[in-house]
N, C-alpha and C. Protein backbone atom coordinates (compact mmCIF):
# COMPACT_ATOMS: atom_id res chain seq x y z
N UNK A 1 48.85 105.60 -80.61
CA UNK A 1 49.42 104.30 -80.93
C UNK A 1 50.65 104.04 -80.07
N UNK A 2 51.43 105.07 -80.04
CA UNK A 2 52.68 105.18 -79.00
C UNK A 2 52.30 104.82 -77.91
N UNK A 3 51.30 105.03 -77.07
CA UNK A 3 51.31 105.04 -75.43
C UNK A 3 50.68 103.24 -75.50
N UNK A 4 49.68 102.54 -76.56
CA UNK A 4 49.40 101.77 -76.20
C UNK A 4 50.85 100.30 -76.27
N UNK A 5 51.75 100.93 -77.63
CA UNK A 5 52.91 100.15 -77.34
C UNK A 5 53.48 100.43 -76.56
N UNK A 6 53.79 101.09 -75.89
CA UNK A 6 54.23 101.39 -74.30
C UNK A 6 53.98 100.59 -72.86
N UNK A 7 52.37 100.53 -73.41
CA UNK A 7 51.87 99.52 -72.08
C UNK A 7 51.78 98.40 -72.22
N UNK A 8 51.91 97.84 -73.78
CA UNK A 8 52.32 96.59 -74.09
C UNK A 8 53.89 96.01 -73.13
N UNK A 9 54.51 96.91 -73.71
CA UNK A 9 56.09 96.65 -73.50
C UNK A 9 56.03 96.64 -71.52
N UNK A 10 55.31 97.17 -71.32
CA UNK A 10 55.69 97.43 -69.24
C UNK A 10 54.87 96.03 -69.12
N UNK A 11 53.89 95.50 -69.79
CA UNK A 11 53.13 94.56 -69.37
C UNK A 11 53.85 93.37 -69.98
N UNK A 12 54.93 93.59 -70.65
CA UNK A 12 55.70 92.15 -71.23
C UNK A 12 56.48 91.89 -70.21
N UNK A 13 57.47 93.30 -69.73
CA UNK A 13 58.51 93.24 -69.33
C UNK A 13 58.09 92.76 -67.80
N UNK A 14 57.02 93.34 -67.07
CA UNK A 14 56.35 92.95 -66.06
C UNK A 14 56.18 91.32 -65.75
N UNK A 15 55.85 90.56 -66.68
CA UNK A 15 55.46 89.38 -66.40
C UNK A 15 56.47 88.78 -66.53
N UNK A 16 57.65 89.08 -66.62
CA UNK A 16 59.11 88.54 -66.55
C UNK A 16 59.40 88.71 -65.34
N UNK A 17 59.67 89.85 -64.47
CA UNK A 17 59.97 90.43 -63.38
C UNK A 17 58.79 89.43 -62.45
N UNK A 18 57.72 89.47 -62.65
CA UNK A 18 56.81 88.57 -62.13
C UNK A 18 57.11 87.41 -61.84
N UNK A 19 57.93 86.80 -62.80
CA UNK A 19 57.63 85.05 -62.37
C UNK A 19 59.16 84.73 -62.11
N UNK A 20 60.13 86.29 -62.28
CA UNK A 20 61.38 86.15 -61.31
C UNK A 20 61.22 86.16 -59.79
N UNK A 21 59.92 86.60 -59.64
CA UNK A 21 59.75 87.48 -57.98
C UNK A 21 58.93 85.95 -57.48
N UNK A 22 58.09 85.39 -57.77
CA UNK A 22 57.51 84.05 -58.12
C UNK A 22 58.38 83.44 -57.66
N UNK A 23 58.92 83.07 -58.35
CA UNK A 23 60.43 81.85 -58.31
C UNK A 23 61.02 82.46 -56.88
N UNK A 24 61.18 83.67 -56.26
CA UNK A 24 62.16 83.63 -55.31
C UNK A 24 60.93 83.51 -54.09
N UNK A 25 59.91 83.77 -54.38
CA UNK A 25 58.67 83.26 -53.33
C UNK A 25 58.82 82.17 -53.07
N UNK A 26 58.81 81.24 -53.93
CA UNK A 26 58.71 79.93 -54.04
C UNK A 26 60.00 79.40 -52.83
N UNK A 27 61.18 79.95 -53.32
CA UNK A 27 62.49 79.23 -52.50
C UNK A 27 62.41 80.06 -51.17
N UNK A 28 61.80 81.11 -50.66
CA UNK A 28 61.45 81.68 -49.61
C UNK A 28 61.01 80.64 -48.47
N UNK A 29 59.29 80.51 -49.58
CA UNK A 29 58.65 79.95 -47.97
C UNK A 29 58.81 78.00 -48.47
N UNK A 30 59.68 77.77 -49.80
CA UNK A 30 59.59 76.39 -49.80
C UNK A 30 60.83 76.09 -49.01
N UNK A 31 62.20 76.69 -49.06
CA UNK A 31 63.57 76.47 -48.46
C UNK A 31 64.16 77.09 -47.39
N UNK A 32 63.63 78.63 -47.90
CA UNK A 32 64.60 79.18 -46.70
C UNK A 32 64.15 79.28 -45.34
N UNK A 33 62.71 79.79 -45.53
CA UNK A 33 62.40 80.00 -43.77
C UNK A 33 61.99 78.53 -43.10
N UNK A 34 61.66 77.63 -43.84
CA UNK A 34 61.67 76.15 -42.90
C UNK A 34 63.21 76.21 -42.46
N UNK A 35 64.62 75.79 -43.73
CA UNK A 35 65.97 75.80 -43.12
C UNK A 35 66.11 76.44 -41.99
N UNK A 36 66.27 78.11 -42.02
CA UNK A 36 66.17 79.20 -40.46
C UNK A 36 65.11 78.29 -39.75
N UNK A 37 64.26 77.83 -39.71
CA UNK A 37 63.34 77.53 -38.14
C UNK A 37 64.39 76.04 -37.93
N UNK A 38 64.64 75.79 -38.40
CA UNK A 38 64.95 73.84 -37.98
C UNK A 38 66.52 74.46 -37.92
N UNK A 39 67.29 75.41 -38.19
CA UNK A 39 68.51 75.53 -37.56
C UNK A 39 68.28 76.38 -36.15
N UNK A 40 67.29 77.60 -36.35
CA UNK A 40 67.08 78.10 -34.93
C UNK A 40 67.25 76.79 -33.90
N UNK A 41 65.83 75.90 -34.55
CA UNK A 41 65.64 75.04 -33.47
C UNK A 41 66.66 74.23 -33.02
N UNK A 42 67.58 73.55 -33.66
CA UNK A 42 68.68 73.00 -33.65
C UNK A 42 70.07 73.37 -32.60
N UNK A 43 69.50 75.00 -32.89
CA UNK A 43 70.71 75.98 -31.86
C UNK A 43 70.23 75.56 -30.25
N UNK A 44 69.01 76.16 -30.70
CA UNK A 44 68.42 76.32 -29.28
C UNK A 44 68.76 75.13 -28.32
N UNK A 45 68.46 74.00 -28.94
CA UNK A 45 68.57 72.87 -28.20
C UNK A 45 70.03 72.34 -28.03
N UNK A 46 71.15 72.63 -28.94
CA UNK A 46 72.20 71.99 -28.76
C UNK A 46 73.16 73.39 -28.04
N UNK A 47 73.10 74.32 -29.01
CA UNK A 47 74.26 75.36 -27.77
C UNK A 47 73.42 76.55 -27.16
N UNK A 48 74.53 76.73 -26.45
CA UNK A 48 74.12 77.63 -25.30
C UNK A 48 74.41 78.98 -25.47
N UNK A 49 75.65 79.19 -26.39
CA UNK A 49 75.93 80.43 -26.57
C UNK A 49 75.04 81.63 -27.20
N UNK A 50 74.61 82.89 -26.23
CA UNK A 50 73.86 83.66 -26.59
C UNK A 50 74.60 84.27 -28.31
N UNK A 51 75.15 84.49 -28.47
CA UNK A 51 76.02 84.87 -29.41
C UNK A 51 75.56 84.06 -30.56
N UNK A 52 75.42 82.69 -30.80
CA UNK A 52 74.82 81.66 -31.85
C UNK A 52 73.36 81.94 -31.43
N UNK A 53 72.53 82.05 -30.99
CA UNK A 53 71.34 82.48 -30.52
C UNK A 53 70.89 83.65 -31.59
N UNK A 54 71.26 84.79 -30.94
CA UNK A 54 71.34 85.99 -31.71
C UNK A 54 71.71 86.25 -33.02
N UNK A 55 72.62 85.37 -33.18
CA UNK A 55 72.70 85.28 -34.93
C UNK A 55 71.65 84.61 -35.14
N UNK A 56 71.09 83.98 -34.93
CA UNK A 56 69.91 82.65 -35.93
C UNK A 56 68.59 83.69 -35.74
N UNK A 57 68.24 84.32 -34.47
CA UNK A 57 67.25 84.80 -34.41
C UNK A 57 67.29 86.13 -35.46
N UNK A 58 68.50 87.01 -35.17
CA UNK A 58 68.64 88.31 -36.20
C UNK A 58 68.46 87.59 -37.87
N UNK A 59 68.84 86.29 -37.60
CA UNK A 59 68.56 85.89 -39.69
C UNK A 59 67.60 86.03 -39.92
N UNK A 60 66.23 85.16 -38.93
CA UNK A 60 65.36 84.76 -39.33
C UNK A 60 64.58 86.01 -39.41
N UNK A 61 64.66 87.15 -38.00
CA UNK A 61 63.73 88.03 -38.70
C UNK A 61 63.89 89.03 -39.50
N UNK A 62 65.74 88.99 -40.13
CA UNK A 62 65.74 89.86 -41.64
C UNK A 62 65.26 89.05 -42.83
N UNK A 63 65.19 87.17 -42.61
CA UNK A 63 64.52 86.91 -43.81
C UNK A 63 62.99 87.14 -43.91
N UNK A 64 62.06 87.29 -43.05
CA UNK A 64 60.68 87.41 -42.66
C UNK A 64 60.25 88.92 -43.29
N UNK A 65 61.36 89.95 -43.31
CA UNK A 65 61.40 90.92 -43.50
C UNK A 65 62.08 90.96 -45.15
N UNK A 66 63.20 90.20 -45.53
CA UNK A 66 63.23 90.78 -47.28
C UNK A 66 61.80 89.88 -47.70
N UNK A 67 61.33 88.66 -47.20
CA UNK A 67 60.35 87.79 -47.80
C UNK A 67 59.00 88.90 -47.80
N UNK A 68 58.88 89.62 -47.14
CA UNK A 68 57.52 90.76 -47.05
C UNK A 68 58.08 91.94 -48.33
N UNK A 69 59.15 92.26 -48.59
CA UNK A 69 59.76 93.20 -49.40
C UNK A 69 59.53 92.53 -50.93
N UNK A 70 59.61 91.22 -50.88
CA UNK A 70 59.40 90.14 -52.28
C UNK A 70 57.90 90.22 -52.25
N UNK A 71 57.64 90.18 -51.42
CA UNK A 71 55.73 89.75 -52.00
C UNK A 71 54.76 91.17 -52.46
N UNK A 72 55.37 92.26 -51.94
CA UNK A 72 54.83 93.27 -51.92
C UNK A 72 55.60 93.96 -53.94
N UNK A 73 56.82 93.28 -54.06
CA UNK A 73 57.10 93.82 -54.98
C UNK A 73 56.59 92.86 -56.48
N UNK A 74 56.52 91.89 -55.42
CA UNK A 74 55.90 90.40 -56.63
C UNK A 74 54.09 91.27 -56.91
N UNK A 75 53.38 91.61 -56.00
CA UNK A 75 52.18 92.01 -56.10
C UNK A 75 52.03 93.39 -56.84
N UNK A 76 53.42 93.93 -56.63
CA UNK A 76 53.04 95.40 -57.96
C UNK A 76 53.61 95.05 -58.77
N UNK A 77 54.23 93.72 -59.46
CA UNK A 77 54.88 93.52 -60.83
C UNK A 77 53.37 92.57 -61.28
N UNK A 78 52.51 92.24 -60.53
CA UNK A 78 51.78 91.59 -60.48
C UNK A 78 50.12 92.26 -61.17
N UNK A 79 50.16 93.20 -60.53
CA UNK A 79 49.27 94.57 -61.23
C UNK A 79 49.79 95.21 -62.47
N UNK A 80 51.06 95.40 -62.06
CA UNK A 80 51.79 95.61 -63.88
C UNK A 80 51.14 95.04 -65.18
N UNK A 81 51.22 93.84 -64.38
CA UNK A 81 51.20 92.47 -65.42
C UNK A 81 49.83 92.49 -66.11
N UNK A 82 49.23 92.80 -65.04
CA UNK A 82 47.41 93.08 -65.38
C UNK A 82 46.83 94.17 -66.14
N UNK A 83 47.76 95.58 -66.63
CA UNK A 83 47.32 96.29 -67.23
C UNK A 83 46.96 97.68 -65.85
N UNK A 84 47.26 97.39 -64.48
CA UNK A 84 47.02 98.25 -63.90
C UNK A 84 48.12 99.40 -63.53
N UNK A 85 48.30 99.82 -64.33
CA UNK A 85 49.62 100.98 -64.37
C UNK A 85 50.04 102.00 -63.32
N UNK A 86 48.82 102.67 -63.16
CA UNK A 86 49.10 104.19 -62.46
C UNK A 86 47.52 104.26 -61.41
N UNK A 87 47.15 102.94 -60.97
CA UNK A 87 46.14 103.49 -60.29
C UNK A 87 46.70 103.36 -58.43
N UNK A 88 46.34 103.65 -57.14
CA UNK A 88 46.80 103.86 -56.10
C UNK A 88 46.52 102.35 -55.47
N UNK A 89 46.36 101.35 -55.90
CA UNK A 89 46.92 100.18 -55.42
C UNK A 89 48.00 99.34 -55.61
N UNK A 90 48.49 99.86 -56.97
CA UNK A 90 49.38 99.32 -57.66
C UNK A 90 50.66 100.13 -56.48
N UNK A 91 50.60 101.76 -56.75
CA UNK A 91 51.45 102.23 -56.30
C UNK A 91 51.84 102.27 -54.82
N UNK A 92 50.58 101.80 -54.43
CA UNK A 92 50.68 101.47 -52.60
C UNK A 92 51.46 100.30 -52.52
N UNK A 93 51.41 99.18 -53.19
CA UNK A 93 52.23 98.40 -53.55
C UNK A 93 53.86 98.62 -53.65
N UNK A 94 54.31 99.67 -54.42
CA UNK A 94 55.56 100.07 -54.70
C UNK A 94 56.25 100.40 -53.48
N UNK A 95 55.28 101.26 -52.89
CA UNK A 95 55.49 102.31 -51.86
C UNK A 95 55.57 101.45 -50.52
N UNK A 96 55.11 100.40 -50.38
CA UNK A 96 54.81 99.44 -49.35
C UNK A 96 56.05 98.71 -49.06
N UNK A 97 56.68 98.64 -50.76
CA UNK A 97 57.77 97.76 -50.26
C UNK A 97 59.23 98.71 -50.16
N UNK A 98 59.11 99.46 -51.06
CA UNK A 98 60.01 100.53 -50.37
C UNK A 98 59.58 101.07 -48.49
N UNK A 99 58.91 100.87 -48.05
CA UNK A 99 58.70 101.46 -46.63
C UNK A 99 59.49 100.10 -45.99
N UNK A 100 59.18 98.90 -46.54
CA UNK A 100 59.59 97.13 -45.79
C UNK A 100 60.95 97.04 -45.67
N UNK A 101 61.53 97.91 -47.20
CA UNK A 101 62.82 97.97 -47.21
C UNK A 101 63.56 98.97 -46.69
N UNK A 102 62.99 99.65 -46.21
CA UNK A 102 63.63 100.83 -45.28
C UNK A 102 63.51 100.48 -43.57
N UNK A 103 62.77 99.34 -43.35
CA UNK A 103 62.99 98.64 -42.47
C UNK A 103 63.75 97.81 -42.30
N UNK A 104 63.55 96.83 -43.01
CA UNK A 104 64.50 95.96 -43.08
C UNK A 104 66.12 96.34 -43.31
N UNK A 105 66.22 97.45 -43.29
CA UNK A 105 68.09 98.27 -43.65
C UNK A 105 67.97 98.92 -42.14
N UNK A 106 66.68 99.51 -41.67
CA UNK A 106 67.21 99.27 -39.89
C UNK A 106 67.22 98.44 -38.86
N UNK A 107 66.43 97.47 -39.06
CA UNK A 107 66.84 96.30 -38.31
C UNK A 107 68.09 95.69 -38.71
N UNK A 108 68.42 96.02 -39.93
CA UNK A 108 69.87 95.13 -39.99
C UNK A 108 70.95 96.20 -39.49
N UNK A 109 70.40 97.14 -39.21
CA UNK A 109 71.73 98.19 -38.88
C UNK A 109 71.81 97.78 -37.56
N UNK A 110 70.56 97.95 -36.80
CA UNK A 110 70.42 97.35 -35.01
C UNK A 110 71.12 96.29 -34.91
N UNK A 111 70.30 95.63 -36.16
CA UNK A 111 71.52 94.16 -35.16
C UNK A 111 72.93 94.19 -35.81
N UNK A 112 73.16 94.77 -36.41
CA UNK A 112 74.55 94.61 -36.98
C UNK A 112 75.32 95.54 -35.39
N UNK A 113 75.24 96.54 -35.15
CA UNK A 113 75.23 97.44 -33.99
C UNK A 113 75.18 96.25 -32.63
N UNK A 114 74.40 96.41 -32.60
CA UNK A 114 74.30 95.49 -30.97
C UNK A 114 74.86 94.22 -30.82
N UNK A 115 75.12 93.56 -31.96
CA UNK A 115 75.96 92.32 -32.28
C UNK A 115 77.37 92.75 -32.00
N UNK A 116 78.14 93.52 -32.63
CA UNK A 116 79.20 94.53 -32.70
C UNK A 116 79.69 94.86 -31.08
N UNK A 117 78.46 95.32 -30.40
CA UNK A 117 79.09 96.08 -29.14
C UNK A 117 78.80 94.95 -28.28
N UNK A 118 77.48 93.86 -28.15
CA UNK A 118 77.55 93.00 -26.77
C UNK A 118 78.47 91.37 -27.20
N UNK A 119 78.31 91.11 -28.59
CA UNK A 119 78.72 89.89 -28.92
C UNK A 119 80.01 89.66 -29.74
N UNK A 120 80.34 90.53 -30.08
CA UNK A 120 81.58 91.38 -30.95
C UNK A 120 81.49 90.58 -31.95
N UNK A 121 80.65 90.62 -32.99
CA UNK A 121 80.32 89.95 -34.29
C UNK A 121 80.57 90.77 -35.17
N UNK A 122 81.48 90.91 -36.02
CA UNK A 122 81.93 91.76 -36.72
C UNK A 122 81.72 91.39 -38.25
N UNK A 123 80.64 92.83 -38.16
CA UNK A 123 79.34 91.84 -39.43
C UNK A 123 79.57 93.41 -39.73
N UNK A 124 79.58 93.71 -41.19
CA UNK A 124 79.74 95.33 -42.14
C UNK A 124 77.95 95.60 -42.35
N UNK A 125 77.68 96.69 -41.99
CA UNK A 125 76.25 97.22 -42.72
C UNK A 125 76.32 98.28 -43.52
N UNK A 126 75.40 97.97 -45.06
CA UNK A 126 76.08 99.45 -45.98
C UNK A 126 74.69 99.85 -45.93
N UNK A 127 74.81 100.93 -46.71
CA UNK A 127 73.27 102.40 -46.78
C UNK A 127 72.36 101.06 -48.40
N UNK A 128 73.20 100.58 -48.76
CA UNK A 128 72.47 100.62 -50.09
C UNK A 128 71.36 99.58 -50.21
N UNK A 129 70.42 98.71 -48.60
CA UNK A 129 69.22 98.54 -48.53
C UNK A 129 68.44 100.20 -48.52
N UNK A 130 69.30 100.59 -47.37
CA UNK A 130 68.13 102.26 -47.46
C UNK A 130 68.32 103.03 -48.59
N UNK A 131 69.10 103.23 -48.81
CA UNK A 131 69.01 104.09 -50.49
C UNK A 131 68.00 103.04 -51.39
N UNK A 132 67.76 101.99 -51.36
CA UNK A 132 66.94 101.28 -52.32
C UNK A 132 65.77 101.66 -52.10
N UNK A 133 65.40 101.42 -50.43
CA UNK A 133 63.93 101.60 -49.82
C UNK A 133 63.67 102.93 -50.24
N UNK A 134 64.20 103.92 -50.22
CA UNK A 134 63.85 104.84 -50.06
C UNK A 134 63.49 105.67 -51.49
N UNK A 135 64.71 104.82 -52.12
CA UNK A 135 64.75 105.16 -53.92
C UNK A 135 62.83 104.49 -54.26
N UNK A 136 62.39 103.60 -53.88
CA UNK A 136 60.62 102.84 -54.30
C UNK A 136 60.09 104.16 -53.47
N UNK A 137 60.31 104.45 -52.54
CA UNK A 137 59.39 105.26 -51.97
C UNK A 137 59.19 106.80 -52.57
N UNK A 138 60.58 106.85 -53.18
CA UNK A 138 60.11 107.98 -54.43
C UNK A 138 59.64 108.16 -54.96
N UNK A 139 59.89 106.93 -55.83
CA UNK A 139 59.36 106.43 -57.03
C UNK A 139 57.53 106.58 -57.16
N UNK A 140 57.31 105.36 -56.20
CA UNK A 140 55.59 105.41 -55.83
C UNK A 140 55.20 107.15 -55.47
N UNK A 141 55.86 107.69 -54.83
CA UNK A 141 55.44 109.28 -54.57
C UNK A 141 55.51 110.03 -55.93
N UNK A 142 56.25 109.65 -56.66
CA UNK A 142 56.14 110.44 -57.87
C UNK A 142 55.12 109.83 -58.95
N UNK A 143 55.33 108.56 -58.92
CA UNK A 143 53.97 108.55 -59.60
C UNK A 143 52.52 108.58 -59.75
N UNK A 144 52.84 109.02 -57.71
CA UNK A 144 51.23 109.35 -57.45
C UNK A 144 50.84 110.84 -57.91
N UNK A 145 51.96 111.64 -57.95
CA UNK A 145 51.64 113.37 -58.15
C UNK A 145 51.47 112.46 -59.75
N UNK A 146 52.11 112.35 -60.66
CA UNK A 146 52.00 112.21 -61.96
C UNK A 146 50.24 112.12 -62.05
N UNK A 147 50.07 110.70 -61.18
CA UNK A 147 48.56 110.69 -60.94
C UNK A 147 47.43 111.39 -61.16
N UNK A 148 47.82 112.44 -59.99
CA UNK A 148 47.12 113.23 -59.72
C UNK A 148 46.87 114.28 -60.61
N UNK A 149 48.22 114.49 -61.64
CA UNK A 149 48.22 115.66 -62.29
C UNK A 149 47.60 115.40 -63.71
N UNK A 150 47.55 114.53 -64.02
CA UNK A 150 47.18 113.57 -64.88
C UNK A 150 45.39 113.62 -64.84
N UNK A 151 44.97 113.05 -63.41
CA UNK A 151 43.76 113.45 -63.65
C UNK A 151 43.10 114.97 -63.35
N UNK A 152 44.10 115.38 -62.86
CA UNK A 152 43.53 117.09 -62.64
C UNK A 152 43.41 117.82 -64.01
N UNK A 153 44.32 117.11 -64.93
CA UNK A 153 44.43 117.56 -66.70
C UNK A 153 43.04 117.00 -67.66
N UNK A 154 42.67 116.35 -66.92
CA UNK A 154 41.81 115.43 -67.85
C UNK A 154 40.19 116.40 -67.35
N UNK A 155 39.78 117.08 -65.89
CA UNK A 155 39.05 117.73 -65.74
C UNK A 155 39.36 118.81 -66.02
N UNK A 156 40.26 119.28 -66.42
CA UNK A 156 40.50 120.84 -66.91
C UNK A 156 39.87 120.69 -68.37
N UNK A 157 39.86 120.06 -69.10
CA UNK A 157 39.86 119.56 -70.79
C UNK A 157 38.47 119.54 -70.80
């Protein structure tokens, strides 16, 4: 009786987290990445400075990059939601966006770096995208052994 109120409660709490992740999809591809293309474009055509260049281009492809980190995490709150708990799509899911977000914390380190030394843009980069990315990529790794051990218990029985 315990485990099935359990999966009640991840599948409540899930479809909350869901239509938070939803909602920021929505202002993604309804606001933000049109705004970034029509200011890129805007740069391009009115200044010249590589420096304004490089900022608009480094935005657009860290937003292209948290917007892949949202959909991947919208799609395993999304399986949540469905009752699919512990099977290896759900968790490829987890694991997918922890890998997006461990990208996305080095591209922002690069350009924070190369901005710094050729354009002297003095922009701070902290660890705590990669400690996040890396914290999902645990996570999904551990609940694949759970997985596994889980069904290795069930053929022992």
């Amino acid at each position: 009786m315990k485990n099935f109120q359990n999966k009640t409660k991840i599948i409540k709490v899930s479809k909350i987290i869901q239509h938070i992740l939803f909602a920021g999809l929505v202002l993604w591809v309804g606001l933000g990445i049109p705004i970034a293309l029509l200011q890129a474009f805007n740069l391009w055509n009115k200044i010249g400075s590589p420096a304004a260049l490089y900022l608009q281009g480094g935005a657009i492809v860290m937003l292209l990059l948290s917007f892949t980190v949202n959909l991947k995490l919208f799609r395993f709150f999304d399986r949540l939601k469905n009752g699919n708990l512990f099977d290896a799509q759900t968790i490829g899911y987890l694991a997918g966006a922890g890998k997006w977000w461990v990208m996305f914390s080095i591209v922002e380190g690069l350009f924070y770096a190369v901005g710094q030394e050729f354009f002297k843009i003095g922009q701070a980069w902290s660890f705590g995208g990669l400690f996040a990315g890396l914290t999902l990529i645990f996570v999904a790794w551990l609940l694949k052994e759970a997985q596994e051990l889980q069904e290795e218990q069930e053929l022992t029985v």
